[in-house]
C-alpha atoms as a PDB file:
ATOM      1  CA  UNK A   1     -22.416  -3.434 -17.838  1.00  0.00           C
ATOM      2  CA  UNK A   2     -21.505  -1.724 -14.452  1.00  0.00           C
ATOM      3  CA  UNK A   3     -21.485  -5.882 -12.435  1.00  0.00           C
ATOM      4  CA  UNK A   4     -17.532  -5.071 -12.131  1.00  0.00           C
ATOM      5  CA  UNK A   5     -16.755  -1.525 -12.196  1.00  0.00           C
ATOM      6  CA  UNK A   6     -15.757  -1.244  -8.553  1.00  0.00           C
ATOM      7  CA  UNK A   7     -12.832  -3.573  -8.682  1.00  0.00           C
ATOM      8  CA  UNK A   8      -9.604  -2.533  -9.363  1.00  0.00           C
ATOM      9  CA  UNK A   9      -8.434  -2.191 -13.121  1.00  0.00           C
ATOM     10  CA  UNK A  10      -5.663  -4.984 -14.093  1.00  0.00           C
ATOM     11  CA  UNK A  11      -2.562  -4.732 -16.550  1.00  0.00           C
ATOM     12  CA  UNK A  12      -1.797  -8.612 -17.171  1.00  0.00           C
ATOM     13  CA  UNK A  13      -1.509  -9.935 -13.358  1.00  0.00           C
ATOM     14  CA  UNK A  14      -0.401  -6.645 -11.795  1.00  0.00           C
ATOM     15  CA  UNK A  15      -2.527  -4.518 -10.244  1.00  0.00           C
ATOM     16  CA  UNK A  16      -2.645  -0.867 -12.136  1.00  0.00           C
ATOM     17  CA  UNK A  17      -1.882   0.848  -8.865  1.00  0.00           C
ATOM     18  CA  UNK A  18       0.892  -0.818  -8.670  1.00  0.00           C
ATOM     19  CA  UNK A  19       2.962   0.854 -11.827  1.00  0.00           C
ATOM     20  CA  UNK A  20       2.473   4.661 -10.486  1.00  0.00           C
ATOM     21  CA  UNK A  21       5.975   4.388 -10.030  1.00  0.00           C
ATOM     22  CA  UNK A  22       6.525   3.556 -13.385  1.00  0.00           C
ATOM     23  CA  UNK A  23       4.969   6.693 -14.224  1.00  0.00           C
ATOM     24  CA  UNK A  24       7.540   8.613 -12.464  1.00  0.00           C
ATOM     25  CA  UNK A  25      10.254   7.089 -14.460  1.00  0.00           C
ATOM     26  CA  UNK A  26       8.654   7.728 -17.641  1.00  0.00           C
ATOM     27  CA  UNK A  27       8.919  11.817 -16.088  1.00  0.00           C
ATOM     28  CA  UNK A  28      12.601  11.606 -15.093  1.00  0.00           C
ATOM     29  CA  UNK A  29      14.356   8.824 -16.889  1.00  0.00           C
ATOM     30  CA  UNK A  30      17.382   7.929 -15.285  1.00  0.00           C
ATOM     31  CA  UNK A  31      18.778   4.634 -13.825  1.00  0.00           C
ATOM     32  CA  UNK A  32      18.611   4.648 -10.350  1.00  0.00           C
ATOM     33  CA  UNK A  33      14.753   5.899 -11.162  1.00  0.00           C
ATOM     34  CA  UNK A  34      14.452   2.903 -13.130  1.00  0.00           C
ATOM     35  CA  UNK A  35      15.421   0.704 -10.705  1.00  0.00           C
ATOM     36  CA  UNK A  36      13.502   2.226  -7.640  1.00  0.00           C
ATOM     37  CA  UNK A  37      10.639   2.006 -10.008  1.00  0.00           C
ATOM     38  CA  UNK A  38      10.904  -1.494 -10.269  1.00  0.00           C
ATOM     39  CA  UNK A  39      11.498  -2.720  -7.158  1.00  0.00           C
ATOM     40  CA  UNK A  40       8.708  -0.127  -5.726  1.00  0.00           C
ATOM     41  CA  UNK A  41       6.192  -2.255  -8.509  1.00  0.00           C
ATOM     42  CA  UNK A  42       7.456  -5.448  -7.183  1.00  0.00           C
ATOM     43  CA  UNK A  43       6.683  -4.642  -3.721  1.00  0.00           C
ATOM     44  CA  UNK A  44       3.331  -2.993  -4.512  1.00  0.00           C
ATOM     45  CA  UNK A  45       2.432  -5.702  -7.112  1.00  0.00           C
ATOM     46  CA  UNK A  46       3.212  -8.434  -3.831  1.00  0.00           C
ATOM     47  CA  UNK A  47       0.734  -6.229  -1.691  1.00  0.00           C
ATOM     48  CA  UNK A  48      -2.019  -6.538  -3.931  1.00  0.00           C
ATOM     49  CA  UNK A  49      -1.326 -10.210  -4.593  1.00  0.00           C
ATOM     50  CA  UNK A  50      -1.653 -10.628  -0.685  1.00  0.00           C
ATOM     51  CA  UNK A  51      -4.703  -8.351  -0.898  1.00  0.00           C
ATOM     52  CA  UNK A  52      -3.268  -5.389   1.127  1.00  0.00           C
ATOM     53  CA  UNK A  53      -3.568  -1.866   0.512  1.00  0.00           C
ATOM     54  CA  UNK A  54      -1.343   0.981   1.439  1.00  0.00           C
ATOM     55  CA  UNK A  55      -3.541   2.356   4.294  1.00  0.00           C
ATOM     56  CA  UNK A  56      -3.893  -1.232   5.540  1.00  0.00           C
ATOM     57  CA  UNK A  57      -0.036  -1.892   4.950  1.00  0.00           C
ATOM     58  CA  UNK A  58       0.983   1.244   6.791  1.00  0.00           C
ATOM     59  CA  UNK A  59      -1.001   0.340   9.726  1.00  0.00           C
ATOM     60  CA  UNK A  60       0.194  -3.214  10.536  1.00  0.00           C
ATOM     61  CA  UNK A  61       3.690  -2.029  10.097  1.00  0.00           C
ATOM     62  CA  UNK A  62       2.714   0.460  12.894  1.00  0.00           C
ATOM     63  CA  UNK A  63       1.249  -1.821  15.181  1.00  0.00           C
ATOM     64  CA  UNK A  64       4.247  -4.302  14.409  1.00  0.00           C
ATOM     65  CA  UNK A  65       6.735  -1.437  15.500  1.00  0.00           C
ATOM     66  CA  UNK A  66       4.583   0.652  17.984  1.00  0.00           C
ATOM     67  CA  UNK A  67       2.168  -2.188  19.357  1.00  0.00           C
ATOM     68  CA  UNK A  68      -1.818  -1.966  20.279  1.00  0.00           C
ATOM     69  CA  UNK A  69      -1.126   1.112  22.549  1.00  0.00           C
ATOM     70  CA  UNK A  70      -2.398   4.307  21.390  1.00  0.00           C
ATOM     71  CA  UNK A  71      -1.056   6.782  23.700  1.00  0.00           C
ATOM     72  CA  UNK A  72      -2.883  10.069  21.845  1.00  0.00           C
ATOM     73  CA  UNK A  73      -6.687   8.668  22.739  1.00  0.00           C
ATOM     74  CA  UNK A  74      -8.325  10.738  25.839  1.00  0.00           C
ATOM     75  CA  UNK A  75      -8.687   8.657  28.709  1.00  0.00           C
ATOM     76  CA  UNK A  76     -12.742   7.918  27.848  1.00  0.00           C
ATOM     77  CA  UNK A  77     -11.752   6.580  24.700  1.00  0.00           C
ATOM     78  CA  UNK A  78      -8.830   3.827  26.259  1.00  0.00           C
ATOM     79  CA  UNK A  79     -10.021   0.324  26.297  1.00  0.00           C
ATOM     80  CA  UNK A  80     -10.666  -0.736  29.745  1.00  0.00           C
ATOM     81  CA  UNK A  81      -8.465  -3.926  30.865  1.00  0.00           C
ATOM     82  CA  UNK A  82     -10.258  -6.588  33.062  1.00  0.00           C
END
């Protein structure tokens, strides 16, 4: 009874995550809602398909744009170069 109640809850092949923008529309109904609904479930429905998550998501677009540096940790806390 409880083997799969840790995964993620499904709505045909999207991910149910996925359609909280939908949810918005269904508050303010208006086109351009509509469509930024859709093509926000699109993108989030391709994320889970690739297995990604927001946090994770947000974080390789930072180290895309930013890079491995992390120029906040203390100086005890910076990897040490060889």
């Amino acid at each position: 009874m409880w083997r799969y109640s840790s995964e993620p809850v499904h709505l045909f092949i999207l991910d149910c995550r996925s359609l909280v923008p939908m949810v918005l529309w269904f508050a303010h109904m208006r086109e351009w809602v509509f469509i930024l609904a859709v093509v926000s479930t699109l993108i989030f429905g391709v994320m889970a398909w690739l297995g990604l998550t927001l946090p994770v998501a947000y974080r390789m677009v930072r180290v895309l744009c930013v890079g491995s540096r992390r120029p906040r940790l203390p100086t005890w806390k910076k990897r040490k170069f060889a």
